[in-house]
Protein backbone atom coordinates (compact mmCIF):
# COMPACT_ATOMS: atom_id res chain seq x y z
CA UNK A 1 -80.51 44.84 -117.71
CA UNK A 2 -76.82 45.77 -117.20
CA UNK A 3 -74.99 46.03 -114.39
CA UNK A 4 -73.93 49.42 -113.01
CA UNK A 5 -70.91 50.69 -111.24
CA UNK A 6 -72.64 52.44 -108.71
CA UNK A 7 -73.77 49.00 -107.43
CA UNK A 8 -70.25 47.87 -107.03
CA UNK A 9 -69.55 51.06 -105.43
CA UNK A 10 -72.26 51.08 -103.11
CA UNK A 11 -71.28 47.63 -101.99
CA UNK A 12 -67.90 48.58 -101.04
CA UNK A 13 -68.80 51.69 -99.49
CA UNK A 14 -71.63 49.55 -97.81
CA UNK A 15 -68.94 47.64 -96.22
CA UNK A 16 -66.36 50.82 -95.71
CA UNK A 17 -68.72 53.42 -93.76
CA UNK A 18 -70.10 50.00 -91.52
CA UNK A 19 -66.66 49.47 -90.82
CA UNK A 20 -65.74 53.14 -90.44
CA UNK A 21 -68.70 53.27 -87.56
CA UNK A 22 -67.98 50.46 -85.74
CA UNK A 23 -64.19 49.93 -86.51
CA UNK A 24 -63.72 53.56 -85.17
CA UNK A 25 -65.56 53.07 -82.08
CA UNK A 26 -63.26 49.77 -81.66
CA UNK A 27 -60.36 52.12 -81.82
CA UNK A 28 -61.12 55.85 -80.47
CA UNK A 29 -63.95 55.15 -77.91
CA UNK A 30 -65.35 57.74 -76.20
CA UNK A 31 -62.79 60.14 -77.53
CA UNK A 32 -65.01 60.63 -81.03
CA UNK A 33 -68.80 61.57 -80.08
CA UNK A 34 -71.12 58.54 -80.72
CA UNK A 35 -72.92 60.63 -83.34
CA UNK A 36 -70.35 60.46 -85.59
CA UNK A 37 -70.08 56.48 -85.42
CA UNK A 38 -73.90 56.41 -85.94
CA UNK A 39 -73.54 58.66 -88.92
CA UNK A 40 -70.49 56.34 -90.38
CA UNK A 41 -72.98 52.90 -89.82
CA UNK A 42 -76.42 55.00 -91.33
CA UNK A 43 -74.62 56.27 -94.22
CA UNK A 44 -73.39 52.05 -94.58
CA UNK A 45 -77.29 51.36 -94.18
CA UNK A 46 -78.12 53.79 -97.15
CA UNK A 47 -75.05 52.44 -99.58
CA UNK A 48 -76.11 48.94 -98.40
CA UNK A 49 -79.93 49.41 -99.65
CA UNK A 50 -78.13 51.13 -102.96
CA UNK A 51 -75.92 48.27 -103.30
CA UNK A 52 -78.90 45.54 -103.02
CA UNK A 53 -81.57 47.26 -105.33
CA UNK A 54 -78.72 47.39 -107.89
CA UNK A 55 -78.12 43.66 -107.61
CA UNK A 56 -82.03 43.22 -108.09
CA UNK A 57 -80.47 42.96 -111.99
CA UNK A 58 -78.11 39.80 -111.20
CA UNK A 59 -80.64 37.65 -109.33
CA UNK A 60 -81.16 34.41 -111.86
CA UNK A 61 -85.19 35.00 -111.64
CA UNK A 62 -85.44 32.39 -109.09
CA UNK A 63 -88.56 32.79 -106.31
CA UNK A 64 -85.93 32.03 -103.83
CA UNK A 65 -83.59 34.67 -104.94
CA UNK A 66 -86.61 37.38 -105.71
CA UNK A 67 -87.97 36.77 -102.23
CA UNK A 68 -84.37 36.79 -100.92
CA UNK A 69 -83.49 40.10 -102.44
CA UNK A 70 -87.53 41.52 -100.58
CA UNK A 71 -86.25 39.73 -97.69
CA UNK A 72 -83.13 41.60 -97.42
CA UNK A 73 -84.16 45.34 -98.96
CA UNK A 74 -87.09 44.99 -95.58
CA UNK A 75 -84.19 44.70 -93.44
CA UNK A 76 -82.53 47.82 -94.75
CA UNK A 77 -85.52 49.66 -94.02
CA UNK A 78 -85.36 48.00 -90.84
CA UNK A 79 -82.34 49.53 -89.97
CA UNK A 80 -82.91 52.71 -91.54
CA UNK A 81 -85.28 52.95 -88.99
CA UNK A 82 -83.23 51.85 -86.39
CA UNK A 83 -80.84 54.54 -87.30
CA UNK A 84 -83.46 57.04 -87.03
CA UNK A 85 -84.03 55.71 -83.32
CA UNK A 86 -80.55 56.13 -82.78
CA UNK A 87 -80.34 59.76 -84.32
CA UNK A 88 -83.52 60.85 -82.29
CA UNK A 89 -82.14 59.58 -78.96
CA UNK A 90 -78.53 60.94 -79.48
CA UNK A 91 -80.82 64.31 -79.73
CA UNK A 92 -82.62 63.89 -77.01
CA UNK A 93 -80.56 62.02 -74.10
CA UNK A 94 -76.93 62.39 -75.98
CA UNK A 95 -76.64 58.85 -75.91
CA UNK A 96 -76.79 55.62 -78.00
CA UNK A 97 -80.25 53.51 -77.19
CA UNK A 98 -80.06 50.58 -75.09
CA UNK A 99 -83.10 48.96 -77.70
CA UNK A 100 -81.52 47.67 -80.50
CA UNK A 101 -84.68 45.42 -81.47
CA UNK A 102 -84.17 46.90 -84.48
CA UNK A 103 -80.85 45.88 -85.14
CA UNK A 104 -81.44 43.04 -84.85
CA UNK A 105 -84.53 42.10 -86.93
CA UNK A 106 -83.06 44.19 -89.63
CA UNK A 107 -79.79 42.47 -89.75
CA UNK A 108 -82.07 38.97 -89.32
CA UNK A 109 -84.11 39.83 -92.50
CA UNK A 110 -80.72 40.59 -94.37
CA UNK A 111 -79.49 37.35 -93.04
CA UNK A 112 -81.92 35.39 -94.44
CA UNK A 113 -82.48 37.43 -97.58
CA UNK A 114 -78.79 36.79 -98.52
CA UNK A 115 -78.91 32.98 -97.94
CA UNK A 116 -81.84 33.13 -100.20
CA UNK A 117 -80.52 34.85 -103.08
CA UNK A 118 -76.99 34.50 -102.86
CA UNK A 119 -77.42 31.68 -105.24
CA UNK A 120 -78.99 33.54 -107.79
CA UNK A 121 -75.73 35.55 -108.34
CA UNK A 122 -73.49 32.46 -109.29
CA UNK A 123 -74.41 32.46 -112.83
CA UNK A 124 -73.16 36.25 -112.83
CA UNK A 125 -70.34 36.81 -110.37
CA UNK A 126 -68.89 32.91 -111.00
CA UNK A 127 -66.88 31.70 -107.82
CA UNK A 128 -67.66 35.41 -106.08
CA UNK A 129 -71.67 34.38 -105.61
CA UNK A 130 -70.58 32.91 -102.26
CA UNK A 131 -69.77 36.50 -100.55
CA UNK A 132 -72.98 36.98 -99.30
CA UNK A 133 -72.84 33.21 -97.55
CA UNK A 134 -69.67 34.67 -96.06
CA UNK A 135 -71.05 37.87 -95.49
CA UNK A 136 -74.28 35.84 -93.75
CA UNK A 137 -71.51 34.13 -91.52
CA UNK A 138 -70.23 37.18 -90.27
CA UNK A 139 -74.11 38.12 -89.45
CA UNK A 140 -74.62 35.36 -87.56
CA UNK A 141 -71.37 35.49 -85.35
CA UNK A 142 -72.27 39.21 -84.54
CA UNK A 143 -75.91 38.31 -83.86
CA UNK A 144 -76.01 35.09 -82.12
CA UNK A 145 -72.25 34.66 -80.70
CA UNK A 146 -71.51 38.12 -78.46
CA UNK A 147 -71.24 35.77 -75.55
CA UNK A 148 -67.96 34.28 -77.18
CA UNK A 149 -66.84 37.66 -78.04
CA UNK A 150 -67.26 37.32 -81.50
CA UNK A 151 -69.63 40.14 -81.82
CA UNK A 152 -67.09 42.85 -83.45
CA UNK A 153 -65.04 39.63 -85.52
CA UNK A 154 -68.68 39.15 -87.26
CA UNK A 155 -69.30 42.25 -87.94
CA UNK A 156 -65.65 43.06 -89.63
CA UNK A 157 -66.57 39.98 -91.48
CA UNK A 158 -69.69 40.82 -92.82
CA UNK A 159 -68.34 44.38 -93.74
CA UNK A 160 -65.52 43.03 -95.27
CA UNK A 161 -67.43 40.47 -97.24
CA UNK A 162 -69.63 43.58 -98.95
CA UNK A 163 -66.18 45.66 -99.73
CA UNK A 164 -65.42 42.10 -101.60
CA UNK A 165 -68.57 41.66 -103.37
CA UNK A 166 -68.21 44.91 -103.98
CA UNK A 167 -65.27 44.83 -105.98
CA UNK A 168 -66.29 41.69 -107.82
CA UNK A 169 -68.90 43.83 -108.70
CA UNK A 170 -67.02 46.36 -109.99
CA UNK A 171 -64.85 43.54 -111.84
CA UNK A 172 -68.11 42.28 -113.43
CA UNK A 173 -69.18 45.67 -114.76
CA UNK A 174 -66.07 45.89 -116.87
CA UNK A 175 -66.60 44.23 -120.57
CA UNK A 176 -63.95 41.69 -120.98
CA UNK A 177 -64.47 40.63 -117.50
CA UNK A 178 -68.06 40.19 -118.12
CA UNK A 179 -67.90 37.94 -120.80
CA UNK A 180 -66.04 35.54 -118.32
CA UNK A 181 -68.06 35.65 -115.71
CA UNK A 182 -71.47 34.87 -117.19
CA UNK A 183 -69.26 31.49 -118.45
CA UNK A 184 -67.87 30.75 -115.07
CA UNK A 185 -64.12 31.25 -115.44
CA UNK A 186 -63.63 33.97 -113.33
């Protein structure tokens, strides 16, 4: 199966409209309603689950990477229900949920999905197969390190690592760029 652009798209918007959410409530605060920062991050969700069933075609065929990839399209239901949540309580209080459960199991089962089928994508991407290990970095710094204040640095880091793959993406959809990067020389 070929690769499509919209998969490389998706990634980097993945990463963009994430960052867009939660970069612009780092930076306006209360002066943009929260609605609009959970509209940025849900829109990120949907581009995310785009991005992943169009890298379905990359994955090496591995049981690792397959039940990665499952692993890791759960968690974007996961947190396309937690953005639902999120939507019905800004409608009904006008505020962002204190539960974020969901969070955090979706971004768990995305966590682990990527370490599982990251590997899968080497014989595809070449050197680039290690953005979602980078990507899983920033995941665990935001989930497991907010004590440390390292909460927002993970999550720029796992946005910025899908804007990345993203692009490789985009890089691998081209045809003389392709051809190198099934070899490795990219």
């Amino acid at each position: 199966m070929l690769l499509r652009p919209r998969t490389g798209v998706a990634a980097i918007l993945a990463g963009a409209l994430v960052f867009a959410g939660h970069g612009g409530q780092l930076v306006f605060g209360d002066n943009v309603s929260d609605g609009v920062y959970a509209g940025f991050v849900a829109a990120g969700f949907v581009a995310l689950a785009v991005a992943l069933w169009g890298l379905r075609v990359l994955i090496a065929g591995t049981r690792a990477g397959r039940i990665g990839m499952r692993l890791a399209l759960a968690g974007v239901v996961v947190l396309g229900l937690f953005a639902i949540h999120v939507f019905v309580e800004l409608v009904r209080t006008g505020e962002i949920p204190d539960n974020f459960i969901l969070f955090l199991i979706g971004f768990l089962l995305i966590l682990v999905g990527q370490l599982l089928f990251a590997r899968d994508l080497r014989p595809a991407l070449g050197r680039w197969w290690v953005l979602p290990i980078v990507a899983v970095a920033g995941l665990v710094m935001a989930l497991f390190l907010d004590s440390v204040g390292l909460h927002d640095v993970g999550l720029l880091v796992f946005e910025g690592a899908w804007i990345a793959l993203g692009v490789a993406l985009l890089r691998r959809t081209r045809p003389e760029v392709a051809d190198t990067a099934a070899v490795g020389y990219t």
